[in-house]
C-alpha atoms as a PDB file:
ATOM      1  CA  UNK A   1     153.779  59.791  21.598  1.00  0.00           C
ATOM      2  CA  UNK A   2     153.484  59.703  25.380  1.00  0.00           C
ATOM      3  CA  UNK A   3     155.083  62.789  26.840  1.00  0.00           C
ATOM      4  CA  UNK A   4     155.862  63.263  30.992  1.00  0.00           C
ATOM      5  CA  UNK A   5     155.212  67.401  31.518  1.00  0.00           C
ATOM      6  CA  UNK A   6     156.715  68.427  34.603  1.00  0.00           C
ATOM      7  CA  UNK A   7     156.567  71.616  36.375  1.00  0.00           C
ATOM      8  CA  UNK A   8     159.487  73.535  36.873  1.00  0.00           C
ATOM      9  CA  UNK A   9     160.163  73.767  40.665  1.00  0.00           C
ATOM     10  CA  UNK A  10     158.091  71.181  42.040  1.00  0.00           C
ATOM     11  CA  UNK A  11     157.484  67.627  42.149  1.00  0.00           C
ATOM     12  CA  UNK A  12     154.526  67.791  40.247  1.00  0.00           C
ATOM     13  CA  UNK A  13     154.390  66.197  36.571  1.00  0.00           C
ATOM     14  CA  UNK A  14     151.918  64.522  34.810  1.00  0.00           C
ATOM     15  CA  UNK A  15     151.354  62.151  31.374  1.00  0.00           C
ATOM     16  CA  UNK A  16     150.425  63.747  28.476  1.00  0.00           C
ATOM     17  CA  UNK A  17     150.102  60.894  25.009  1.00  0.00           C
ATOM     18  CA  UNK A  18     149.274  62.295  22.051  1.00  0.00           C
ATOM     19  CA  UNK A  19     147.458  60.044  19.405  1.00  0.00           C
ATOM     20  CA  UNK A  20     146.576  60.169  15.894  1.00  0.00           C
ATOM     21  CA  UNK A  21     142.587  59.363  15.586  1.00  0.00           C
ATOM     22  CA  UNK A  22     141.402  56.298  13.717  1.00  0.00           C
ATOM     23  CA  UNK A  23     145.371  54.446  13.941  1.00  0.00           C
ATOM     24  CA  UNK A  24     144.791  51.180  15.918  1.00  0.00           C
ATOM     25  CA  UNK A  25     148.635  51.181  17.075  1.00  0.00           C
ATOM     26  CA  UNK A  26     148.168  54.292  18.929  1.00  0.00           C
ATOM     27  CA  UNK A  27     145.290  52.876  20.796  1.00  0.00           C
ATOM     28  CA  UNK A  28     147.282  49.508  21.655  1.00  0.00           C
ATOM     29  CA  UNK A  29     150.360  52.351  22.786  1.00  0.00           C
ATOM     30  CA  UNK A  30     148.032  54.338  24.474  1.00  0.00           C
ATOM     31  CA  UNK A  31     146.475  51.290  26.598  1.00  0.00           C
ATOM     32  CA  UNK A  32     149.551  50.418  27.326  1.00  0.00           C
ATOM     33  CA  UNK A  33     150.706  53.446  28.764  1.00  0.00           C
ATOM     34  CA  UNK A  34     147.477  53.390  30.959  1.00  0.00           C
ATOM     35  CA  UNK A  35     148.501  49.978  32.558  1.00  0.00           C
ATOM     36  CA  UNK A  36     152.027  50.758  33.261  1.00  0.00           C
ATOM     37  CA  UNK A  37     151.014  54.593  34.958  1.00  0.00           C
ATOM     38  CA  UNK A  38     147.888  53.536  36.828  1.00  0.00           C
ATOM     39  CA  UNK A  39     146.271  57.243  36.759  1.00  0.00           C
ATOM     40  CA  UNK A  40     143.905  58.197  39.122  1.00  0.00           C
ATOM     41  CA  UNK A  41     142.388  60.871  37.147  1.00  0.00           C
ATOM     42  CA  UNK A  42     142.123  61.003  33.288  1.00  0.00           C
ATOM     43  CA  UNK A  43     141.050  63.692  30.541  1.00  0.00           C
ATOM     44  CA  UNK A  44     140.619  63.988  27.269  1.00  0.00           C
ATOM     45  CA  UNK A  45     140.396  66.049  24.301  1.00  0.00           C
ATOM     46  CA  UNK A  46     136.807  65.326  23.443  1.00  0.00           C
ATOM     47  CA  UNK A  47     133.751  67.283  24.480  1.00  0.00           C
ATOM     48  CA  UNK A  48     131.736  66.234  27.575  1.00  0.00           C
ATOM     49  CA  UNK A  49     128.924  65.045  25.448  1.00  0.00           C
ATOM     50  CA  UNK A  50     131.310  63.214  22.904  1.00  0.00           C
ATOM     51  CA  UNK A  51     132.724  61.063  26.907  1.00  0.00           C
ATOM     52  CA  UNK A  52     128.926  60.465  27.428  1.00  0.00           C
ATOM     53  CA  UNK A  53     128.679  59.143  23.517  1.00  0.00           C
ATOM     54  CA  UNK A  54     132.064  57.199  24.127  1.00  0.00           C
ATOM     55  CA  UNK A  55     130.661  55.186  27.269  1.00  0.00           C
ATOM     56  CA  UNK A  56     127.127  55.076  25.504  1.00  0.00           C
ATOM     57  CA  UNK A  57     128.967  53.053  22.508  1.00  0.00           C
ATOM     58  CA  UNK A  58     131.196  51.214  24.738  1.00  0.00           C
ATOM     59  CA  UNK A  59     128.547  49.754  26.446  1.00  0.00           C
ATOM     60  CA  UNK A  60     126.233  49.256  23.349  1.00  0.00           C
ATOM     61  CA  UNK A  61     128.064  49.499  20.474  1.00  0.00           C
ATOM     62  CA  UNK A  62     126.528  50.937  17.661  1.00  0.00           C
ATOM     63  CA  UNK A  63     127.102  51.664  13.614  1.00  0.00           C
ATOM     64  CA  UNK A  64     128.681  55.085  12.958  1.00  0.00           C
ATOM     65  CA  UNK A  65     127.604  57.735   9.915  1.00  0.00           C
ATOM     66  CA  UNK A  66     131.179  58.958   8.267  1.00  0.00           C
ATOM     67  CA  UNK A  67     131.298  61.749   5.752  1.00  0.00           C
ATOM     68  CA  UNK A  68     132.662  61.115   1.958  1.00  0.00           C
ATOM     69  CA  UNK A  69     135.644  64.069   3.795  1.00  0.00           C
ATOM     70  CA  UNK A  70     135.533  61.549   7.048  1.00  0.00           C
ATOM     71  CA  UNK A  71     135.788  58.357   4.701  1.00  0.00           C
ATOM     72  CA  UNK A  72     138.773  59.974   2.381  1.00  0.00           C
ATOM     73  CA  UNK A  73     140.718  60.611   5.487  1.00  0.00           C
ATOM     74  CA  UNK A  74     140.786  57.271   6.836  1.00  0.00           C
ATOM     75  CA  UNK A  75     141.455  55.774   3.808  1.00  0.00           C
ATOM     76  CA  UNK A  76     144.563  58.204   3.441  1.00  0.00           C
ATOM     77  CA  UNK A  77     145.697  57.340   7.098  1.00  0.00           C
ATOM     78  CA  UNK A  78     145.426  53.731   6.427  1.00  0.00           C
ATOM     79  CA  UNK A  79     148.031  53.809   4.303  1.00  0.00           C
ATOM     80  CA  UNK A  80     150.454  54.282   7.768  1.00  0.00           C
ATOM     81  CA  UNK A  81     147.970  51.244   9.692  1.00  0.00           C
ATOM     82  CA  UNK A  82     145.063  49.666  10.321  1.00  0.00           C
ATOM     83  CA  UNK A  83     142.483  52.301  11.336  1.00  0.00           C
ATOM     84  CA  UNK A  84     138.700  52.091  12.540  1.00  0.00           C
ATOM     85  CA  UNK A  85     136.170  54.455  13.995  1.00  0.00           C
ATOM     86  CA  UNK A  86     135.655  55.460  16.419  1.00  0.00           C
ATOM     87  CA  UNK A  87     139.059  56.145  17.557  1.00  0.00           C
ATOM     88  CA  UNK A  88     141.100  53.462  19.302  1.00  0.00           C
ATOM     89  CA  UNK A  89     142.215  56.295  21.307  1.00  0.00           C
ATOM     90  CA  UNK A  90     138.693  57.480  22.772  1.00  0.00           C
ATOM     91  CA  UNK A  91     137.279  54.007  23.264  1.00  0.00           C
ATOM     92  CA  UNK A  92     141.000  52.638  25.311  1.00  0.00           C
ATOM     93  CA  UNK A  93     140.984  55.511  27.642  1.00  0.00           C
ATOM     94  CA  UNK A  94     137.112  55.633  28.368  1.00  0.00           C
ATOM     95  CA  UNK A  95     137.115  51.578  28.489  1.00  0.00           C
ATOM     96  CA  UNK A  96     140.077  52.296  31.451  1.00  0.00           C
ATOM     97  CA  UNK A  97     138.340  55.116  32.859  1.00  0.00           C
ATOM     98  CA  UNK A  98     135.039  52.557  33.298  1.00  0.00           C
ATOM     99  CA  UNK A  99     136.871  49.478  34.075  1.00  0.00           C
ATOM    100  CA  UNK A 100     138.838  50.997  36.965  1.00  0.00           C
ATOM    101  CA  UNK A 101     136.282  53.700  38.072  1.00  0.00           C
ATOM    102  CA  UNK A 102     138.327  56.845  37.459  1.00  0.00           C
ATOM    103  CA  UNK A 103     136.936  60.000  36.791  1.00  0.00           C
ATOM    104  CA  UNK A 104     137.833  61.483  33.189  1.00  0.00           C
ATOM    105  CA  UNK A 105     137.190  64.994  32.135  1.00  0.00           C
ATOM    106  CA  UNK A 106     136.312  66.490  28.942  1.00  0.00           C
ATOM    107  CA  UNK A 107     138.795  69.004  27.985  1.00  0.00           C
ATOM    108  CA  UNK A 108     136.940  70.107  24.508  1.00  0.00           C
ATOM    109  CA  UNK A 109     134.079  72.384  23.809  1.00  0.00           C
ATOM    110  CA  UNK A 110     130.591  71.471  25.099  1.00  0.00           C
ATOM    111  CA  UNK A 111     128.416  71.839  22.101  1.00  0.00           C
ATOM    112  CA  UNK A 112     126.517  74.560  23.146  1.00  0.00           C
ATOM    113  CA  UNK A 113     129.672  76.315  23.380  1.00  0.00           C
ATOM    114  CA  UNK A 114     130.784  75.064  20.184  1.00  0.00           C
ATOM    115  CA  UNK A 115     127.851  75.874  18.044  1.00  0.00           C
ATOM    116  CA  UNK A 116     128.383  79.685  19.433  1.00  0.00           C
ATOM    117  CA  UNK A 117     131.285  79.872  18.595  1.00  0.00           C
ATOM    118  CA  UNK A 118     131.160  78.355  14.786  1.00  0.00           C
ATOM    119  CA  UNK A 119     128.171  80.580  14.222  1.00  0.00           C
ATOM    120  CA  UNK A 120     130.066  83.623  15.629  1.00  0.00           C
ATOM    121  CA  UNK A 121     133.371  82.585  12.899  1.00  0.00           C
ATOM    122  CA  UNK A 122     131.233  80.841  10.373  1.00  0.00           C
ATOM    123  CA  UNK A 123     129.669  82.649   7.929  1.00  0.00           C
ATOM    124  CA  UNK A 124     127.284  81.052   4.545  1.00  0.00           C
ATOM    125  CA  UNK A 125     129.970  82.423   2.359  1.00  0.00           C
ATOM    126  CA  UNK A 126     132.905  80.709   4.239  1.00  0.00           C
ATOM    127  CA  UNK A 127     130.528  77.108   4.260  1.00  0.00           C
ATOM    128  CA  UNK A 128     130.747  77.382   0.675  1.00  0.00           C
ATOM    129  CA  UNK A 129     134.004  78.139   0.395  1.00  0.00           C
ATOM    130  CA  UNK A 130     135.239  75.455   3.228  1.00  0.00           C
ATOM    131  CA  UNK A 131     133.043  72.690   0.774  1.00  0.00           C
ATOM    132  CA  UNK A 132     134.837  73.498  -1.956  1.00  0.00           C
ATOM    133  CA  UNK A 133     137.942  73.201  -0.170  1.00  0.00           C
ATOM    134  CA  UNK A 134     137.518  69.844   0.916  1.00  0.00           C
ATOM    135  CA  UNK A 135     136.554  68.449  -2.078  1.00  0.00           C
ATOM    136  CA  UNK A 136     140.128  69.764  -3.088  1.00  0.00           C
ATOM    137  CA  UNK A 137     142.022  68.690  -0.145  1.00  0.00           C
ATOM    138  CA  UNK A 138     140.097  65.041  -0.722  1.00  0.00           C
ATOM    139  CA  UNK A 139     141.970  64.898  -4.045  1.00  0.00           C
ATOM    140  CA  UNK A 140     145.398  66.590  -3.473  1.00  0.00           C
ATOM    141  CA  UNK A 141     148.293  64.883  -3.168  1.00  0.00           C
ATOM    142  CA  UNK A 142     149.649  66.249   0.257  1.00  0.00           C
ATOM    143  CA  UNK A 143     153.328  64.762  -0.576  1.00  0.00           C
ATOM    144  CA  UNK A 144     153.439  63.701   3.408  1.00  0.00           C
ATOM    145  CA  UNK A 145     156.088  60.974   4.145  1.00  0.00           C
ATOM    146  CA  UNK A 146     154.019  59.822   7.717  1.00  0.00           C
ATOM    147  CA  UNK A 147     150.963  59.330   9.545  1.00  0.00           C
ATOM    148  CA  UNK A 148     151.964  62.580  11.651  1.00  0.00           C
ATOM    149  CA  UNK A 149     152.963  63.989   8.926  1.00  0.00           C
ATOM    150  CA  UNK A 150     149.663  63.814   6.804  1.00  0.00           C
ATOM    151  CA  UNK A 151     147.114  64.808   9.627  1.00  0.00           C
ATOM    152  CA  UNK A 152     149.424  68.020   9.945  1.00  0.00           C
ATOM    153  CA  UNK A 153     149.383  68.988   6.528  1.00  0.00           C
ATOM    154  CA  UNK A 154     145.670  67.466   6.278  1.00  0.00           C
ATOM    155  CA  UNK A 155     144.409  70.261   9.335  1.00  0.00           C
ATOM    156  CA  UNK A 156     146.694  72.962   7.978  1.00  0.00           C
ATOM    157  CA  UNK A 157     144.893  72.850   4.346  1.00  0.00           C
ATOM    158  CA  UNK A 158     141.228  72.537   5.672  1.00  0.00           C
ATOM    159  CA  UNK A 159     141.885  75.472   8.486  1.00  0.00           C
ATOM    160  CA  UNK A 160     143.454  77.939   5.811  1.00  0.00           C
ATOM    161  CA  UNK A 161     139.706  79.269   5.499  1.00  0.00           C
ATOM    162  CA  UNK A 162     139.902  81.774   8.049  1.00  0.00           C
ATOM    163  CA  UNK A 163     136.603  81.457   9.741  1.00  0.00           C
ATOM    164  CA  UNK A 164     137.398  77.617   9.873  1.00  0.00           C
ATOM    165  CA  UNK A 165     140.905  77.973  11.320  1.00  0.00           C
ATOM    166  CA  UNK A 166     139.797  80.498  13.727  1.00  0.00           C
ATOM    167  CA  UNK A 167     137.242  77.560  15.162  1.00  0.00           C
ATOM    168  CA  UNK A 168     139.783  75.233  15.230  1.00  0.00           C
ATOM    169  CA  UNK A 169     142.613  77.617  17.143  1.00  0.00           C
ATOM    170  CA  UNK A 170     139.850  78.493  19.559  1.00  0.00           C
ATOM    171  CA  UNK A 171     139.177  75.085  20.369  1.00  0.00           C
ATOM    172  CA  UNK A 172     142.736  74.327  20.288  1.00  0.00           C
ATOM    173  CA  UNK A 173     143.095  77.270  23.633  1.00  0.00           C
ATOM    174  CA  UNK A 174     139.994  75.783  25.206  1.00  0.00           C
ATOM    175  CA  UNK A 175     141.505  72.455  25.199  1.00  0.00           C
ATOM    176  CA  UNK A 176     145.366  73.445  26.416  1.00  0.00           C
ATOM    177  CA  UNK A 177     143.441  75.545  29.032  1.00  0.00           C
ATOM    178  CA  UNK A 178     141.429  72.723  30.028  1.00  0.00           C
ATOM    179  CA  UNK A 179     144.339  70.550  30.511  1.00  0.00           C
ATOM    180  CA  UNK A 180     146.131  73.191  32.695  1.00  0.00           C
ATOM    181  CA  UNK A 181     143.165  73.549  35.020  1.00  0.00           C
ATOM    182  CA  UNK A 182     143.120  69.596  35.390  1.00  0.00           C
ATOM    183  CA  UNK A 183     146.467  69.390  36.368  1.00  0.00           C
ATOM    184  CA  UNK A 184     146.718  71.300  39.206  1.00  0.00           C
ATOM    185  CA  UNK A 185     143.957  68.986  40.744  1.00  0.00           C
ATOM    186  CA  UNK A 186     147.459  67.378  42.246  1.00  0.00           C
ATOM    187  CA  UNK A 187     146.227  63.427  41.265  1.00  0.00           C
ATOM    188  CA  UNK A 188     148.013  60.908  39.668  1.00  0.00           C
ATOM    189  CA  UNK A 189     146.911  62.575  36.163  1.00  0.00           C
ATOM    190  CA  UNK A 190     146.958  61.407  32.475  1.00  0.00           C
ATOM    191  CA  UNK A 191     145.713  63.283  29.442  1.00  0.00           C
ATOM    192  CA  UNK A 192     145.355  62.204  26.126  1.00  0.00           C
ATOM    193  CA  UNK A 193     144.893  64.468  23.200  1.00  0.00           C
ATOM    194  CA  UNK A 194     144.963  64.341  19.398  1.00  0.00           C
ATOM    195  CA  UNK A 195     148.254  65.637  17.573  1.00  0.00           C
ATOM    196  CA  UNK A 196     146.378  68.548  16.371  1.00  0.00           C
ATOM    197  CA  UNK A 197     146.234  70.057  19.600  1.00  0.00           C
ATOM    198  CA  UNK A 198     149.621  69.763  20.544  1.00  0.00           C
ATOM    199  CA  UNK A 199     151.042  72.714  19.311  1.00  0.00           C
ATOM    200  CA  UNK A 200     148.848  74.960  21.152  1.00  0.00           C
ATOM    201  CA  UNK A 201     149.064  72.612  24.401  1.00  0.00           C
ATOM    202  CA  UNK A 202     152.571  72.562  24.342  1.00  0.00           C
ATOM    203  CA  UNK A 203     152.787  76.168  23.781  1.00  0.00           C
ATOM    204  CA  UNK A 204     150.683  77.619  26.759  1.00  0.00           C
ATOM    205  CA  UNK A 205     151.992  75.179  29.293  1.00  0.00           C
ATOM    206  CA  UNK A 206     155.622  75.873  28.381  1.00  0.00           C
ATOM    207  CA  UNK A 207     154.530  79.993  29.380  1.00  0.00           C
ATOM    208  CA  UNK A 208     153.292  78.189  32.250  1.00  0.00           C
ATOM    209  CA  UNK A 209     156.383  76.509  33.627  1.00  0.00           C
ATOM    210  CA  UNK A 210     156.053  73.196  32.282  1.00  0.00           C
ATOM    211  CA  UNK A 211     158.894  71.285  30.386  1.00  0.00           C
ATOM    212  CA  UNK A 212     157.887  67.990  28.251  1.00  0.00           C
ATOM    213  CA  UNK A 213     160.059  65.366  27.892  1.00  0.00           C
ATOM    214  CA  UNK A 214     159.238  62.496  25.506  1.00  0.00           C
ATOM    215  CA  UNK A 215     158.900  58.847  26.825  1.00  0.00           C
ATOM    216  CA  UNK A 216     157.950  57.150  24.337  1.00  0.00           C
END
């Protein structure tokens, strides 16, 4: 979904595509979208040392480690596409970001600010409980009807343990407050974020004057 946000009285607007990670159609969409708009400045919602690992693997690619949860996900998203890790997403806007020398920003956690935060929300009991959840979730049947549709319902069952959705709703600020901060930099600017973060994206900038419209 590729979104132009504009800000109410002024000339200002930016793009905004939101992407589901692991579908290979999103990352064609999404490359698309990057030729057609040209951006001269780019961000993303990935942490500044996951950008460093994208360009790292772009320019040497290397075999990835998925989890038996990581592995039952992509085999339930592949029922809407073709899928492959790592995202199509990540590697088409780092691979423009590279190729045309524009700057891209990480609008995630760094993990130093991560691993604070799940140890602050995170507690042994709510591990064990989150394990046992996912070995659940890996075997319900989540009755979703789209690709959209499952990763919503997919997040919303592993973040009902509190600790775990309180993580995930804090990350979910950092990375709407990122975006508005990049924004008012006043380039040509395109963001890119998974559809888990939209909500709270959409949400903040909307108190902040900004009206989406969808493109595509």
């Amino acid at each position: 979904m590729l979104y132009q946000v504009f800000e109410y009285n002024s000339n200002r607007y930016f793009y905004l595509f939101v992407g589901i990670k692991g579908l290979i159609r999103d990352g064609k969409s999404l490359r698309d979208a990057l030729r057609v708009h040209t951006p001269d400045q780019l961000s993303v919602s990935l942490s500044p040392e996951e950008v460093e690992g994208m360009k790292a693997f772009l320019d040497d690619p290397f075999e990835m480690n998925l989890s038996d949860f990581e592995i039952v996900y992509g085999l339930r998203l592949s029922v809407y596409g073709e899928i492959m890790t790592p995202s199509p997403c990540y590697i088409e806007i780092i691979r423009y970001a590279k190729e045309n020398s524009v700057p891209v920003e990480a609008l995630d956690l760094n993990e130093y600010d991560f691993s604070k935060t799940y140890t602050r929300h995170v507690k042994t009991f709510t591990l064990i409980r989150h394990s046992l959840r996912k070995k659940k979730i890996m075997k319900m049947d989540l009755k979703d009807t789209s690709a959209e549709d499952f990763v919503i319902k997919w997040n919303n069952e592993v973040n009902r343990i509190k600790g775990i959705g309180r993580v995930e709703k804090i990350r979910s600020q950092y990375v709407a407050e990122s975006l508005l901060k990049e924004n008012l930099k006043g380039k040509r600017h395109f963001a890119y974020i998974d559809l888990e973060f939209l909500d709270e994206t959409r949400d903040l900038l909307e108190k902040n004057g900004y009206k989406f419209e969808k493109v595509l």
